[in-house]
N, C-alpha and C. Protein backbone atom coordinates (compact mmCIF):
# COMPACT_ATOMS: atom_id res chain seq x y z
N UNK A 1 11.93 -34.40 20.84
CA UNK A 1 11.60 -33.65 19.65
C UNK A 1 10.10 -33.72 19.42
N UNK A 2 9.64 -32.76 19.46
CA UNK A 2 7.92 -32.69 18.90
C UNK A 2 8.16 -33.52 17.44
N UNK A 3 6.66 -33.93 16.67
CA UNK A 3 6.62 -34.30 15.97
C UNK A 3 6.56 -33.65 14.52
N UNK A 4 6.39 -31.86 14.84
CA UNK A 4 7.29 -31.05 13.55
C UNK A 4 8.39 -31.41 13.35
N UNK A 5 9.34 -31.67 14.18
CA UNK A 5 10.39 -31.29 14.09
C UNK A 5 11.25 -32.73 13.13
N UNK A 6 10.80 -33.80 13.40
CA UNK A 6 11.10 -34.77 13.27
C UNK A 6 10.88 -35.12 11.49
N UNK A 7 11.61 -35.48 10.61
CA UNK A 7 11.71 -35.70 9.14
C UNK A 7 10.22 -36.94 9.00
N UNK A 8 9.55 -36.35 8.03
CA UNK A 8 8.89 -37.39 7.47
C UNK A 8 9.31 -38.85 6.83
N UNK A 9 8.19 -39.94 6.97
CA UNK A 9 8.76 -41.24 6.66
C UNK A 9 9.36 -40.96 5.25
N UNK A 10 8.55 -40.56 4.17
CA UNK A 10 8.58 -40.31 2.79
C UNK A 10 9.99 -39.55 3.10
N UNK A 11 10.51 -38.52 3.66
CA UNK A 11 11.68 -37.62 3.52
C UNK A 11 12.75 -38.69 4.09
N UNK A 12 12.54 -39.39 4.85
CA UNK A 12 13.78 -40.26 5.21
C UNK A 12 13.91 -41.54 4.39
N UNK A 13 12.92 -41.79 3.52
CA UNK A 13 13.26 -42.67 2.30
C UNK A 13 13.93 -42.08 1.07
N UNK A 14 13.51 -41.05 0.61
CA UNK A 14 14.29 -39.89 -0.23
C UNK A 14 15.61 -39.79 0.35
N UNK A 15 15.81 -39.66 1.33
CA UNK A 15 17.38 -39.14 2.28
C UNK A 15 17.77 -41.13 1.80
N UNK A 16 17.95 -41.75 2.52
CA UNK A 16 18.01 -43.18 1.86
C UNK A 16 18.99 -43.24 0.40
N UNK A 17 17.88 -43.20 -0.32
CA UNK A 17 18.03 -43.21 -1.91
C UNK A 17 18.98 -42.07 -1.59
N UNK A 18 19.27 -41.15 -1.76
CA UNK A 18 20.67 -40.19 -2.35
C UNK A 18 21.81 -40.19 -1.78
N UNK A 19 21.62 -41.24 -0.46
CA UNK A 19 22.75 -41.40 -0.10
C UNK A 19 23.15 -42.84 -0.70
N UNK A 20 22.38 -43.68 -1.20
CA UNK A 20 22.57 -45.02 -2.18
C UNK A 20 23.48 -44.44 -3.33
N UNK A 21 22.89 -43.36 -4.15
CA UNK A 21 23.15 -42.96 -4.65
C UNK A 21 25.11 -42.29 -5.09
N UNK A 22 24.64 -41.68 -3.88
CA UNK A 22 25.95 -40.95 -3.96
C UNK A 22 27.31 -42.46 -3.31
N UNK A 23 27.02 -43.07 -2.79
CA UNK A 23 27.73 -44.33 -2.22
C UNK A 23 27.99 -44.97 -3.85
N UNK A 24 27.01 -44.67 -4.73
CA UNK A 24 27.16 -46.12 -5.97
C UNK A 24 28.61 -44.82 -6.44
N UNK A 25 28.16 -43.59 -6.65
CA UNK A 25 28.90 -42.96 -7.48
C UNK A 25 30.50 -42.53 -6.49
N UNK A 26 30.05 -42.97 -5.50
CA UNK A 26 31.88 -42.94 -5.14
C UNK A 26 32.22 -44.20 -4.98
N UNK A 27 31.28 -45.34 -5.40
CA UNK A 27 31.79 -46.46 -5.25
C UNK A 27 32.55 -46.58 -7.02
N UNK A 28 32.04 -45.92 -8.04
CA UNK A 28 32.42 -45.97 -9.34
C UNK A 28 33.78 -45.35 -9.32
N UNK A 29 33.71 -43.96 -9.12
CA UNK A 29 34.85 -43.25 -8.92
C UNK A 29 36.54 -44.17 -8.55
N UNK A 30 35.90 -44.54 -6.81
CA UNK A 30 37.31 -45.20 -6.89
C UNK A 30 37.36 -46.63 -7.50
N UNK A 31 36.55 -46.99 -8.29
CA UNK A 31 37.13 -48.17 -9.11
C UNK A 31 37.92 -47.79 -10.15
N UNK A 32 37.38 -46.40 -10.41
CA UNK A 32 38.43 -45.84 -12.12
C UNK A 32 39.71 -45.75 -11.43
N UNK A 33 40.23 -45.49 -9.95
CA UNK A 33 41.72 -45.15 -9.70
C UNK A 33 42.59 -46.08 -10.26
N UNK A 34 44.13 -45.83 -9.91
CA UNK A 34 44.88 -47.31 -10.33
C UNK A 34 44.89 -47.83 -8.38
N UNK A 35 45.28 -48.91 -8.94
CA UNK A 35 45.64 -49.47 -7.70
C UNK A 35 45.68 -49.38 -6.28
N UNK A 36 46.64 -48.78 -5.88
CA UNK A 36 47.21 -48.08 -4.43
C UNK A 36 45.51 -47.76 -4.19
N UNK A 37 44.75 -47.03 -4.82
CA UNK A 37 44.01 -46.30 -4.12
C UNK A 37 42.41 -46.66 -4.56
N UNK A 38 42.54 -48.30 -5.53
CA UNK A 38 40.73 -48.91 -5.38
C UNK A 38 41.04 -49.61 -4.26
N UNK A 39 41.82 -49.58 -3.25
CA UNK A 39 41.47 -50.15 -1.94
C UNK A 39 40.53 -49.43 -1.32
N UNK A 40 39.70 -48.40 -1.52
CA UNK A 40 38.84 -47.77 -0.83
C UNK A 40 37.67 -48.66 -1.58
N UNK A 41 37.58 -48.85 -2.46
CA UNK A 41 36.28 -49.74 -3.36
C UNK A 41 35.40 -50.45 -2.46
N UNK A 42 35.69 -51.30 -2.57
CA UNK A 42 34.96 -52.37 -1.71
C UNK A 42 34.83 -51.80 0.02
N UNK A 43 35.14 -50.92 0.39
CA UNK A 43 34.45 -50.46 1.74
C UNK A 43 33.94 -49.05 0.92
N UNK A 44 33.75 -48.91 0.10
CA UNK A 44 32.79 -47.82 -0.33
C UNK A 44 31.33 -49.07 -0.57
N UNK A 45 31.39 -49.91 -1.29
CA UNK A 45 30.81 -50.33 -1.34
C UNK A 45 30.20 -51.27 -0.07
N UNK A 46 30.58 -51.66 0.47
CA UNK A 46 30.09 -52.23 1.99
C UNK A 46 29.07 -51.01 2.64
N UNK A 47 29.61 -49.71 2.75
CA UNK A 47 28.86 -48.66 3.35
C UNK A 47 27.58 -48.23 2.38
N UNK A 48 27.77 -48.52 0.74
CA UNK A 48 26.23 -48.65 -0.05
C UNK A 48 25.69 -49.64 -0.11
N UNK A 49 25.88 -50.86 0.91
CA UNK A 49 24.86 -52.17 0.92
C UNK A 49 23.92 -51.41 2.77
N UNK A 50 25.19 -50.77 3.38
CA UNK A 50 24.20 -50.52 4.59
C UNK A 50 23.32 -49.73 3.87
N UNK A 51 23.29 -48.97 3.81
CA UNK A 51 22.43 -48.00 3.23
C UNK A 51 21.24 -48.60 2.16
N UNK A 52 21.37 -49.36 1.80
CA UNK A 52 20.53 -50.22 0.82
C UNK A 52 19.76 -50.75 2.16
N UNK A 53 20.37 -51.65 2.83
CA UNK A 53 19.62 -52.25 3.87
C UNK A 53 19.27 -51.43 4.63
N UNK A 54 19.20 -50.41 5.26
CA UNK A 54 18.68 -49.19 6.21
C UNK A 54 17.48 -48.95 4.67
N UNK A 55 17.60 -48.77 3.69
CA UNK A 55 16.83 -48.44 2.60
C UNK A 55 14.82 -49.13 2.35
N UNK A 56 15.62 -50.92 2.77
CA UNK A 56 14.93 -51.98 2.90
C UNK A 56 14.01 -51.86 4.24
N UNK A 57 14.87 -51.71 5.52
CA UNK A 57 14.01 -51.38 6.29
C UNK A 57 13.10 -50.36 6.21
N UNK A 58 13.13 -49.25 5.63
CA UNK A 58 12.16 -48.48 6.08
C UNK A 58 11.46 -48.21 5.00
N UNK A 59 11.72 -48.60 3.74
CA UNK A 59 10.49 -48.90 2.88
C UNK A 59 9.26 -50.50 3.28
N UNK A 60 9.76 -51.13 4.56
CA UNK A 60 8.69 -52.10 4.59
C UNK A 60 8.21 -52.06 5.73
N UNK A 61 8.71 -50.49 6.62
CA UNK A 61 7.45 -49.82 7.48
C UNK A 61 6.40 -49.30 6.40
N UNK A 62 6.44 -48.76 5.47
CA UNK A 62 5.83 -47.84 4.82
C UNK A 62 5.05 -48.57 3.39
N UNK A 63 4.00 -48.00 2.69
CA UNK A 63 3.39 -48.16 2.02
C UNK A 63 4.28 -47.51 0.82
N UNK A 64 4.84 -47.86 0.37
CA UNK A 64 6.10 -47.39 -1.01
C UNK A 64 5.64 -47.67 -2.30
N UNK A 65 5.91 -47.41 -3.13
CA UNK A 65 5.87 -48.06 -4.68
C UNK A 65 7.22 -49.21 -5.16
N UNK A 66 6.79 -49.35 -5.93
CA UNK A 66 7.76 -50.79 -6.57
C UNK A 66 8.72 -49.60 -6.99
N UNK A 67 8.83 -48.46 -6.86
CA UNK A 67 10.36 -47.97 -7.29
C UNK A 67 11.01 -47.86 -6.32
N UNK A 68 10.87 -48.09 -5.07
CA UNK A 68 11.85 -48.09 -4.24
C UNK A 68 12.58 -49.12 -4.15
N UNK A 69 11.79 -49.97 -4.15
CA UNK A 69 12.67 -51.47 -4.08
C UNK A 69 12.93 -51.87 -5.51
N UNK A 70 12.91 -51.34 -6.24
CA UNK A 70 13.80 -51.56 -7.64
C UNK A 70 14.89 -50.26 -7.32
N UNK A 71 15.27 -48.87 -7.07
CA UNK A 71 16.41 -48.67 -6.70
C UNK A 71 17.10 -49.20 -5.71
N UNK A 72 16.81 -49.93 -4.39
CA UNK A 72 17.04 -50.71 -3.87
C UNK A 72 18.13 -52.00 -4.23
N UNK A 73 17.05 -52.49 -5.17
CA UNK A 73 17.78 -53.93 -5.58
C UNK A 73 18.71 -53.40 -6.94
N UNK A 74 18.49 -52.61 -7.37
CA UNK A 74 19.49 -51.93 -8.48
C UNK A 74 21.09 -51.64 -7.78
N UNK A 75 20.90 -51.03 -7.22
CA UNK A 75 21.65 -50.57 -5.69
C UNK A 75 22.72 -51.46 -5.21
N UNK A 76 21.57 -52.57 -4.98
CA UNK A 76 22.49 -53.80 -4.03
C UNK A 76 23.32 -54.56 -5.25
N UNK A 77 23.00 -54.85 -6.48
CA UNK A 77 23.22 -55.29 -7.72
C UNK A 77 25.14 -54.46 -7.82
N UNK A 78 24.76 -53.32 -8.23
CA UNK A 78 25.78 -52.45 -8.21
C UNK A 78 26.64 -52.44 -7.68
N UNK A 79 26.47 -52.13 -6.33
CA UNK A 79 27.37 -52.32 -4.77
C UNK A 79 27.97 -53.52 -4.54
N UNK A 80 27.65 -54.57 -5.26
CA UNK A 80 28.29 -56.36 -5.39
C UNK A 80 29.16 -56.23 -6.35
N UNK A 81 28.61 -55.60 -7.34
CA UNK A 81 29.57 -55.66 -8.93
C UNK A 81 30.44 -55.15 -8.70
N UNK A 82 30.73 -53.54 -8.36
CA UNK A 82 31.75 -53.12 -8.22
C UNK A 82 32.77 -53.36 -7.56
N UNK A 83 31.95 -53.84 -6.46
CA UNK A 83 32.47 -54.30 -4.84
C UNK A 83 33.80 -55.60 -5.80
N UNK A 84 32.85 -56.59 -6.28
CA UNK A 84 33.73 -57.75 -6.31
C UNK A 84 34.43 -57.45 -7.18
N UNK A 85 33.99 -56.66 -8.75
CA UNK A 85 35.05 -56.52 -9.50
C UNK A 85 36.89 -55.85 -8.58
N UNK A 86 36.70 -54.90 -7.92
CA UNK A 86 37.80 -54.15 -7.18
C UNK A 86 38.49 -54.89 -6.64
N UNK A 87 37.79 -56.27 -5.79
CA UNK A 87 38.23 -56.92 -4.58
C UNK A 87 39.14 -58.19 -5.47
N UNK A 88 38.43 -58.60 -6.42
CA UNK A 88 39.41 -59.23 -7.12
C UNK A 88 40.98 -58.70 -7.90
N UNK A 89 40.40 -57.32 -8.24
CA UNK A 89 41.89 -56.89 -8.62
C UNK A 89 42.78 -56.61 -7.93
N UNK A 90 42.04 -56.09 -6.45
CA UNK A 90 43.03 -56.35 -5.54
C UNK A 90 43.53 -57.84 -4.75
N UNK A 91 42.69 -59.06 -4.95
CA UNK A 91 43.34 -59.57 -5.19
C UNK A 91 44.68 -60.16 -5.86
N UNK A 92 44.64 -60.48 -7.24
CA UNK A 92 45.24 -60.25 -8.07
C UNK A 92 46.42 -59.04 -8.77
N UNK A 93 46.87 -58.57 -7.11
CA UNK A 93 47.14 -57.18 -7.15
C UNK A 93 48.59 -57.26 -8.33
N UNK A 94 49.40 -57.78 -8.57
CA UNK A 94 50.95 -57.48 -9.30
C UNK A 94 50.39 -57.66 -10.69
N UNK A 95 49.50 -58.78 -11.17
CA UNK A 95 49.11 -58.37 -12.39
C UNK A 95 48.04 -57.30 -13.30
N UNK A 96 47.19 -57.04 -11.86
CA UNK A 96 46.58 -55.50 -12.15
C UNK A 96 47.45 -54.43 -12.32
N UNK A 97 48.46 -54.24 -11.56
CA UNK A 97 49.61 -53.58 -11.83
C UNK A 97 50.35 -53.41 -12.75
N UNK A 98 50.44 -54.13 -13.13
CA UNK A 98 51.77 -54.50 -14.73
C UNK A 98 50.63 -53.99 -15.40
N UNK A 99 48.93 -54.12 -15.40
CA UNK A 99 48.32 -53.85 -16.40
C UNK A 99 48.22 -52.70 -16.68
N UNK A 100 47.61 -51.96 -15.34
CA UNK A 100 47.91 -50.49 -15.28
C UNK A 100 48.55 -49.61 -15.98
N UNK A 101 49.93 -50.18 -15.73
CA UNK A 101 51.31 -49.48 -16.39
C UNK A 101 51.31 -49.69 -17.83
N UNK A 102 51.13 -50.60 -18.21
CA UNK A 102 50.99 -50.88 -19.46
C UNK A 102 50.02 -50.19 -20.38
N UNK A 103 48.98 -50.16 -19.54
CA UNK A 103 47.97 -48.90 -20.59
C UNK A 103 48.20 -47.73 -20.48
N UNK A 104 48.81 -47.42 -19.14
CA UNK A 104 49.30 -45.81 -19.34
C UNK A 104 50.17 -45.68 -20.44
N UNK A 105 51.16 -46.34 -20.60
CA UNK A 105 52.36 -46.63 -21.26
C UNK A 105 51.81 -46.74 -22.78
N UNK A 106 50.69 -47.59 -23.29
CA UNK A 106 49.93 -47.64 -24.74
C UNK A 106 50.16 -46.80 -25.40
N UNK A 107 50.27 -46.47 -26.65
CA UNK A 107 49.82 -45.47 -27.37
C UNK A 107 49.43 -45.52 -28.73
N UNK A 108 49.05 -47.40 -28.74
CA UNK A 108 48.28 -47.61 -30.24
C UNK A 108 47.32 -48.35 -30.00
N UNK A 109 46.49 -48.72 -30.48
CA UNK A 109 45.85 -50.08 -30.39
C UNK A 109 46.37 -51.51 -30.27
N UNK A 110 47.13 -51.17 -30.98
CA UNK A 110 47.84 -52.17 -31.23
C UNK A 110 48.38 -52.75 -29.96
N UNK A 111 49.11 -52.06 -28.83
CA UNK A 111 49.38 -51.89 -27.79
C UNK A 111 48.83 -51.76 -26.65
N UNK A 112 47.30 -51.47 -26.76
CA UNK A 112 46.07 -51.55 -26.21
C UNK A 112 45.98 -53.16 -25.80
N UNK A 113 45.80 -53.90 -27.21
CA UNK A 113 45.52 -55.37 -27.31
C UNK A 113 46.55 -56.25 -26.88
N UNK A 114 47.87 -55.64 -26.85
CA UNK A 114 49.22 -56.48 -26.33
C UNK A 114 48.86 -56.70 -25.09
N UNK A 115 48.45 -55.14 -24.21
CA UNK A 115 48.37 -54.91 -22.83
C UNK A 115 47.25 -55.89 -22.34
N UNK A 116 46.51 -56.26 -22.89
CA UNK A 116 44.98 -56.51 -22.76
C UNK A 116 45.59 -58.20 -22.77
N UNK A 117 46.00 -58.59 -23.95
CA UNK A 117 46.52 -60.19 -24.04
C UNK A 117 47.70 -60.68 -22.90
N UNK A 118 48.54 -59.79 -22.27
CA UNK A 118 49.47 -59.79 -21.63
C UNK A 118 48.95 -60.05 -20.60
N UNK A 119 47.70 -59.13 -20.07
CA UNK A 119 47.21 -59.17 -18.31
C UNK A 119 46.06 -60.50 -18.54
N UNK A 120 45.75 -61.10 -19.45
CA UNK A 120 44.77 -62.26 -19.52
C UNK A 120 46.04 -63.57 -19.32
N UNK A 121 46.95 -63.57 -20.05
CA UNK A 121 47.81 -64.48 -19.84
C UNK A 121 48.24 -64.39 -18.20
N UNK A 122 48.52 -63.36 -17.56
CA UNK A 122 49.41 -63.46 -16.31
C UNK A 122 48.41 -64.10 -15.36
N UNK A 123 46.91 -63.80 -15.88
CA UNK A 123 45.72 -64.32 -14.49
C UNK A 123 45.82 -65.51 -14.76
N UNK A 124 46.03 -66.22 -15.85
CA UNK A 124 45.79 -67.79 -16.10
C UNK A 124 47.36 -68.24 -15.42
N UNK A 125 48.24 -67.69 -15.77
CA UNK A 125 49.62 -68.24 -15.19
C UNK A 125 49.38 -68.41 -13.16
């Protein structure tokens, strides 16, 4: 490839970031699912830490600003949180479940807080 042809450093740090990006926001997405299907979570999130780290590398070929490596570390922050919040509920998978059902099932507050006191008791049991 001649060297037109080839993406600038600056354009492949931009490309970087929106794919961080779009990784955090399908990493959010499937955390809102129920169950069966935040098993995608945490390998959504594994694929927005590469990308963070492909991110890392090639902002420290380059002369960057401190906003890259603050979306960066924002990024990697994110991609852990979500990551572990998911991985624990799937841990914890039969009482995420019962919880699930139970808030679908809500339809007061009142019932909100049952559901809510119910799934805190089953993690301690």
């Amino acid at each position: 490839m001649s060297e037109r042809e080839q993406p600038s450093h600056r354009r492949k740090v931009a490309d970087a970031i929106l794919w961080i990006v779009a990784a955090m926001i399908a990493t959010y997405a499937a955390m809102a699912l129920p169950l069966p299907y935040k098993v995608a979570t945490p390998v959504v999130a594994i694929a927005a830490v590469v990308a963070i780290i492909r991110l890392f590398r090639l902002a420290s070929k380059g002369e960057h600003t401190m906003l890259v490596w603050l979306a960066g570390t924002a990024g990697l922050v994110g991609a852990v949180l979500f990551g572990g919040v998911a991985t624990s509920q799937i841990i914890m998978w039969e009482p995420t479940v019962t919880y699930e059902q139970c808030m679908a099932e809500a339809l007061t507050d009142t019932a909100l807080v049952a559901c809510e006191d119910q799934y805190s008791q089953s993690l301690w049991d």
